[in-house]
PDB file of N, CA and C in Angstrom:
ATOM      1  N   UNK A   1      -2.144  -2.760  -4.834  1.00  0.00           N
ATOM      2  CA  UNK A   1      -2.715  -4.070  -4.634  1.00  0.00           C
ATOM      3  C   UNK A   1      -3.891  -3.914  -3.675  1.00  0.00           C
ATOM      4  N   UNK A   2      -5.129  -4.317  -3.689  1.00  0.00           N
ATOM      5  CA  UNK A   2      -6.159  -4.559  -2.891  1.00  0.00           C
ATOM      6  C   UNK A   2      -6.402  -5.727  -1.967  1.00  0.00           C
ATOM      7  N   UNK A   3      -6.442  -5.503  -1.398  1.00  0.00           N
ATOM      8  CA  UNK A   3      -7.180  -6.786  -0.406  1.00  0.00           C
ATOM      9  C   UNK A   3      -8.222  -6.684   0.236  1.00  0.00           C
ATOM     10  N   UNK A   4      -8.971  -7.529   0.168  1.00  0.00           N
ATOM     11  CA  UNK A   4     -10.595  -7.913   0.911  1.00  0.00           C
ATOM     12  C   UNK A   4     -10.006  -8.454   1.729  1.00  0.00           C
ATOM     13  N   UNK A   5     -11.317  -7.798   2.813  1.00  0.00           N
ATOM     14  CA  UNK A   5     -11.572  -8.809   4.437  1.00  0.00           C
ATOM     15  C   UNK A   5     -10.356  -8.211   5.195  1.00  0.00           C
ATOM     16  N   UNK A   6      -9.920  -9.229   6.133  1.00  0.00           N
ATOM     17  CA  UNK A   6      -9.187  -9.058   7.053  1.00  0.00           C
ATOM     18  C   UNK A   6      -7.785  -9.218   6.934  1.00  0.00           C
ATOM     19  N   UNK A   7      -7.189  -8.884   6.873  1.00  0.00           N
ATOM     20  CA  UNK A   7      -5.793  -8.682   7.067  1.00  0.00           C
ATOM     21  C   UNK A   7      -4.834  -8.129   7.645  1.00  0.00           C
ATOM     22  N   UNK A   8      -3.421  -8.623   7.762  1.00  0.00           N
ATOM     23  CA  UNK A   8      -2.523  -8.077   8.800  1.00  0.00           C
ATOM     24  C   UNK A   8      -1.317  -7.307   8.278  1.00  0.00           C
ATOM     25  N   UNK A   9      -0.608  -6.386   7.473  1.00  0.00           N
ATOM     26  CA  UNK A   9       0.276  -5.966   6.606  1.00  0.00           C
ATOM     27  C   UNK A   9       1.271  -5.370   7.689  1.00  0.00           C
ATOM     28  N   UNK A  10       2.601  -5.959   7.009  1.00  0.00           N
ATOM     29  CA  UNK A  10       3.478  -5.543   7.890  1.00  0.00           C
ATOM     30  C   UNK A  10       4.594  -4.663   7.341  1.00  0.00           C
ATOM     31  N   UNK A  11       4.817  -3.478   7.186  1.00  0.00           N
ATOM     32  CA  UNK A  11       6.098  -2.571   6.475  1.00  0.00           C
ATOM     33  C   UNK A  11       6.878  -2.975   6.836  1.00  0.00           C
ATOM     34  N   UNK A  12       7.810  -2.356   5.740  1.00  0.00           N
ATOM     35  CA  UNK A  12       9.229  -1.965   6.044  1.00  0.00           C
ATOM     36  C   UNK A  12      10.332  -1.616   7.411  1.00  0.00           C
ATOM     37  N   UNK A  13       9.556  -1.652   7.970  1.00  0.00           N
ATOM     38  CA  UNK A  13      10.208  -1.435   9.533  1.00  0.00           C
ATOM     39  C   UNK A  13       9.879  -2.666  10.551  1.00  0.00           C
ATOM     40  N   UNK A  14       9.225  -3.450  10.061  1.00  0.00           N
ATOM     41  CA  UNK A  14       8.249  -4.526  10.852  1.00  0.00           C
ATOM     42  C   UNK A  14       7.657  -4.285  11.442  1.00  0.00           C
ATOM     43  N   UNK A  15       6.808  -3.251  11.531  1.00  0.00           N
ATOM     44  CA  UNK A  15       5.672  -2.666  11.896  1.00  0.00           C
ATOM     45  C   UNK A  15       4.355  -3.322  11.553  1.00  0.00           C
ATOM     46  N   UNK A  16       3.173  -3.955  12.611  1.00  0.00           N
ATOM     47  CA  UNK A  16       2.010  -4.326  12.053  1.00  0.00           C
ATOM     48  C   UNK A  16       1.192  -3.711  11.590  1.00  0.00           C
ATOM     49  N   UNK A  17       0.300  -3.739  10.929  1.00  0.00           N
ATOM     50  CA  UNK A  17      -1.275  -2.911  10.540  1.00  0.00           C
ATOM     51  C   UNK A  17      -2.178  -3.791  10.078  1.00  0.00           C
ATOM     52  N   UNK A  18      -3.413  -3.871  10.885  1.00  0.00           N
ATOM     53  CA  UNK A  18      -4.159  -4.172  10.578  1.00  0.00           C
ATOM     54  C   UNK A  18      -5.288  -3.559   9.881  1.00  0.00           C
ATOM     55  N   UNK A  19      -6.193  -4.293   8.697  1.00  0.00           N
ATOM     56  CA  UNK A  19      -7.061  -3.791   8.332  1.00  0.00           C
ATOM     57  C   UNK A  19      -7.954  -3.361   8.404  1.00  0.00           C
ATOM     58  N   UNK A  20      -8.958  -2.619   8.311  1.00  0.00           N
ATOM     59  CA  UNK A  20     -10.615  -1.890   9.322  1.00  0.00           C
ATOM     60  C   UNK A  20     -11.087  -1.518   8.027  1.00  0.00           C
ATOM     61  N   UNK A  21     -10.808  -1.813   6.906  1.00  0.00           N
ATOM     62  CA  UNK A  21     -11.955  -1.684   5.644  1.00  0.00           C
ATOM     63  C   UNK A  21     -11.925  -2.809   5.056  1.00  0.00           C
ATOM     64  N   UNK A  22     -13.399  -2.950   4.457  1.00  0.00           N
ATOM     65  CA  UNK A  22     -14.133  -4.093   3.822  1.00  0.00           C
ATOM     66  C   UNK A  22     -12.772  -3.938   2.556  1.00  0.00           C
ATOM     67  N   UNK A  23     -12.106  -3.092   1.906  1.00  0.00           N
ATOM     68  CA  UNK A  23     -11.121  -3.398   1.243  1.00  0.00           C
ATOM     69  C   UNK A  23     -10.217  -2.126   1.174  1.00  0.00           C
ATOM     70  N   UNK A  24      -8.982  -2.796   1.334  1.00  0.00           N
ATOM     71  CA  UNK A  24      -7.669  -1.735   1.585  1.00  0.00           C
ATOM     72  C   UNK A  24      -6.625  -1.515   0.902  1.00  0.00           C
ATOM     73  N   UNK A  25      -6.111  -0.832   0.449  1.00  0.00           N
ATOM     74  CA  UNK A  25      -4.785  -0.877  -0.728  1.00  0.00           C
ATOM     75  C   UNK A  25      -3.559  -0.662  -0.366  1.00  0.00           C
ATOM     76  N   UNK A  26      -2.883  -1.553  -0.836  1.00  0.00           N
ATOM     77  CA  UNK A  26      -1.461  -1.467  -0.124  1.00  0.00           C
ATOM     78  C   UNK A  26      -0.879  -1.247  -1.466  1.00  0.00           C
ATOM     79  N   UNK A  27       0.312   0.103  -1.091  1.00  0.00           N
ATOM     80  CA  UNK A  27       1.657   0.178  -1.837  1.00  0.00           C
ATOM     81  C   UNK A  27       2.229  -0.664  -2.627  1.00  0.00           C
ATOM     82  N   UNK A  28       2.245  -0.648  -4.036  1.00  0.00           N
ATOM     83  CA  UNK A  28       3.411  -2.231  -4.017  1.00  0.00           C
ATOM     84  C   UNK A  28       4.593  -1.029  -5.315  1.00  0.00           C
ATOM     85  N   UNK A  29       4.752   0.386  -5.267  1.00  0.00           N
ATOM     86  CA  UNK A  29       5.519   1.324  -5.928  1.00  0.00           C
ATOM     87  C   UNK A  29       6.926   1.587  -4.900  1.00  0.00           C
ATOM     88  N   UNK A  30       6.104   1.746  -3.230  1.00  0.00           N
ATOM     89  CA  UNK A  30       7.015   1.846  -2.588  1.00  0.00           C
ATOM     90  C   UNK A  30       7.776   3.729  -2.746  1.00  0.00           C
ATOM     91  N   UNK A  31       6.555   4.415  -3.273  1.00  0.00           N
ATOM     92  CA  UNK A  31       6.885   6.081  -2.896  1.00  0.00           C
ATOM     93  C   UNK A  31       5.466   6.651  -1.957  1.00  0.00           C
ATOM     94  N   UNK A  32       4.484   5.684  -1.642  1.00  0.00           N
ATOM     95  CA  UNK A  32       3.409   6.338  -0.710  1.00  0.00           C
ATOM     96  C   UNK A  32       4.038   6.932   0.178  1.00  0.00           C
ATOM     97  N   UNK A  33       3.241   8.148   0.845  1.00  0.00           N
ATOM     98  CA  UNK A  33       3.712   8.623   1.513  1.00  0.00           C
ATOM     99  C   UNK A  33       2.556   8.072   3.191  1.00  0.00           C
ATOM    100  N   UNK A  34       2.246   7.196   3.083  1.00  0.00           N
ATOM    101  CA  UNK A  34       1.225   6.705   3.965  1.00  0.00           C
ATOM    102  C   UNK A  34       2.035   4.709   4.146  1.00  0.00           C
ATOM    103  N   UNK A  35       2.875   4.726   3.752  1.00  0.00           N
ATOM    104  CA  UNK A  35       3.473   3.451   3.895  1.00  0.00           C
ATOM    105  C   UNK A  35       2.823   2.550   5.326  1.00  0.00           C
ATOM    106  N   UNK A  36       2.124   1.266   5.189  1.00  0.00           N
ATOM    107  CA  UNK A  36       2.438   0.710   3.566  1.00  0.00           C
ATOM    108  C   UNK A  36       0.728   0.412   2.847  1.00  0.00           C
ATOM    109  N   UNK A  37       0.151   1.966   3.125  1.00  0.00           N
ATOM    110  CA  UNK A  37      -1.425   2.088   2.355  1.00  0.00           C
ATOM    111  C   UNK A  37      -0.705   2.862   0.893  1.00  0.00           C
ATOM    112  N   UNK A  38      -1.442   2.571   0.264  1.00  0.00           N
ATOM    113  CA  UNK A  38      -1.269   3.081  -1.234  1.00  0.00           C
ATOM    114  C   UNK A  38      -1.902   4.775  -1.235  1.00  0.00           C
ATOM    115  N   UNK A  39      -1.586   5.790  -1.872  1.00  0.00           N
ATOM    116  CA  UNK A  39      -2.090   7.095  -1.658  1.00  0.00           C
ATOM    117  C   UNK A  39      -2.214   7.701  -3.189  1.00  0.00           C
ATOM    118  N   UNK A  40      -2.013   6.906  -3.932  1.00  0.00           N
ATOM    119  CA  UNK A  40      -1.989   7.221  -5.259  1.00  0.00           C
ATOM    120  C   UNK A  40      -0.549   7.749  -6.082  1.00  0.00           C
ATOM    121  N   UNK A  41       0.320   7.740  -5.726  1.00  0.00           N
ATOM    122  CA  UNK A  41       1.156   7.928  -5.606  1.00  0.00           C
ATOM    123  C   UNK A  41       1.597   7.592  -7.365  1.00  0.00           C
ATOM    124  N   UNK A  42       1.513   5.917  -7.343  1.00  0.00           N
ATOM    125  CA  UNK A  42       2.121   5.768  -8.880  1.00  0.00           C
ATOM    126  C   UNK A  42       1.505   6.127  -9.864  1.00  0.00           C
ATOM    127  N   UNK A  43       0.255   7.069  -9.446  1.00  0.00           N
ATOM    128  CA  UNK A  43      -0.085   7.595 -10.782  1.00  0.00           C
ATOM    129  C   UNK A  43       0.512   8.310 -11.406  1.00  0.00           C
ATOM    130  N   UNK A  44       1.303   9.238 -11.052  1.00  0.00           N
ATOM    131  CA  UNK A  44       1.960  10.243 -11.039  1.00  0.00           C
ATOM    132  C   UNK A  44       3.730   9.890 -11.690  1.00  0.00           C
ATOM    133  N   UNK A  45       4.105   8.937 -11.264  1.00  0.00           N
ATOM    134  CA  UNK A  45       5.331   8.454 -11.412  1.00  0.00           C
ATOM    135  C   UNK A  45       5.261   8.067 -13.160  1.00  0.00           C
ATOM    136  N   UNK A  46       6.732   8.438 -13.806  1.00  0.00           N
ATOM    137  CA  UNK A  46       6.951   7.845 -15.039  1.00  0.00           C
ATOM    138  C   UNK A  46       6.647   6.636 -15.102  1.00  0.00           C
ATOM    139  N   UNK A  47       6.210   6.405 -16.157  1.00  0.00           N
ATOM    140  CA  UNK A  47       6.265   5.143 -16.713  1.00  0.00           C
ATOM    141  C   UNK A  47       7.025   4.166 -16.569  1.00  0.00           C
ATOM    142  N   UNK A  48       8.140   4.127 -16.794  1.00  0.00           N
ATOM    143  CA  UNK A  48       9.280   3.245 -16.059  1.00  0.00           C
ATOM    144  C   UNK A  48       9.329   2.758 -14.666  1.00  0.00           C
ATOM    145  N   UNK A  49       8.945   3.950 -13.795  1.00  0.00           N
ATOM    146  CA  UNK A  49       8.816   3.297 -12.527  1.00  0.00           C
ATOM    147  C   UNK A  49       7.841   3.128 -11.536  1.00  0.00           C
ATOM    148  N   UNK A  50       6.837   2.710 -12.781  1.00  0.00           N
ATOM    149  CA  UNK A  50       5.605   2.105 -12.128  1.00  0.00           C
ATOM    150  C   UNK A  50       5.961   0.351 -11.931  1.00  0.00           C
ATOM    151  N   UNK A  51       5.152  -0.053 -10.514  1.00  0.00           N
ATOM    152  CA  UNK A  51       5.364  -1.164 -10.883  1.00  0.00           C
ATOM    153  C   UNK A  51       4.443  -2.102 -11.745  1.00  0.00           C
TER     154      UNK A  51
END
């Protein structure tokens, strides 16, 4: 998932992060290994468990 501008994303642990790029990608597979930025991760994953 992408998001523009500013934003505040909070993981799995309730951990904050804020954003510092004009646009940022967040996880929504839930195997990044950069949780909760996206790393490309579901490319790779079967078909089935993409989301």
């Amino acid at each position: 998932m992408l998001l523009r501008g500013k934003h505040v994303v909070e993981d799995a642990d309730g951990n904050l992060h804020e954003t510092r790029r004009p646009v940022s990608a967040v996880c929504r597979c839930g195997k990044s290994a950069l949780q909760p930025w996206c790393d490309g991760t579901h490319k790779v994953l079967p078909e089935r468990d993409r989301p």
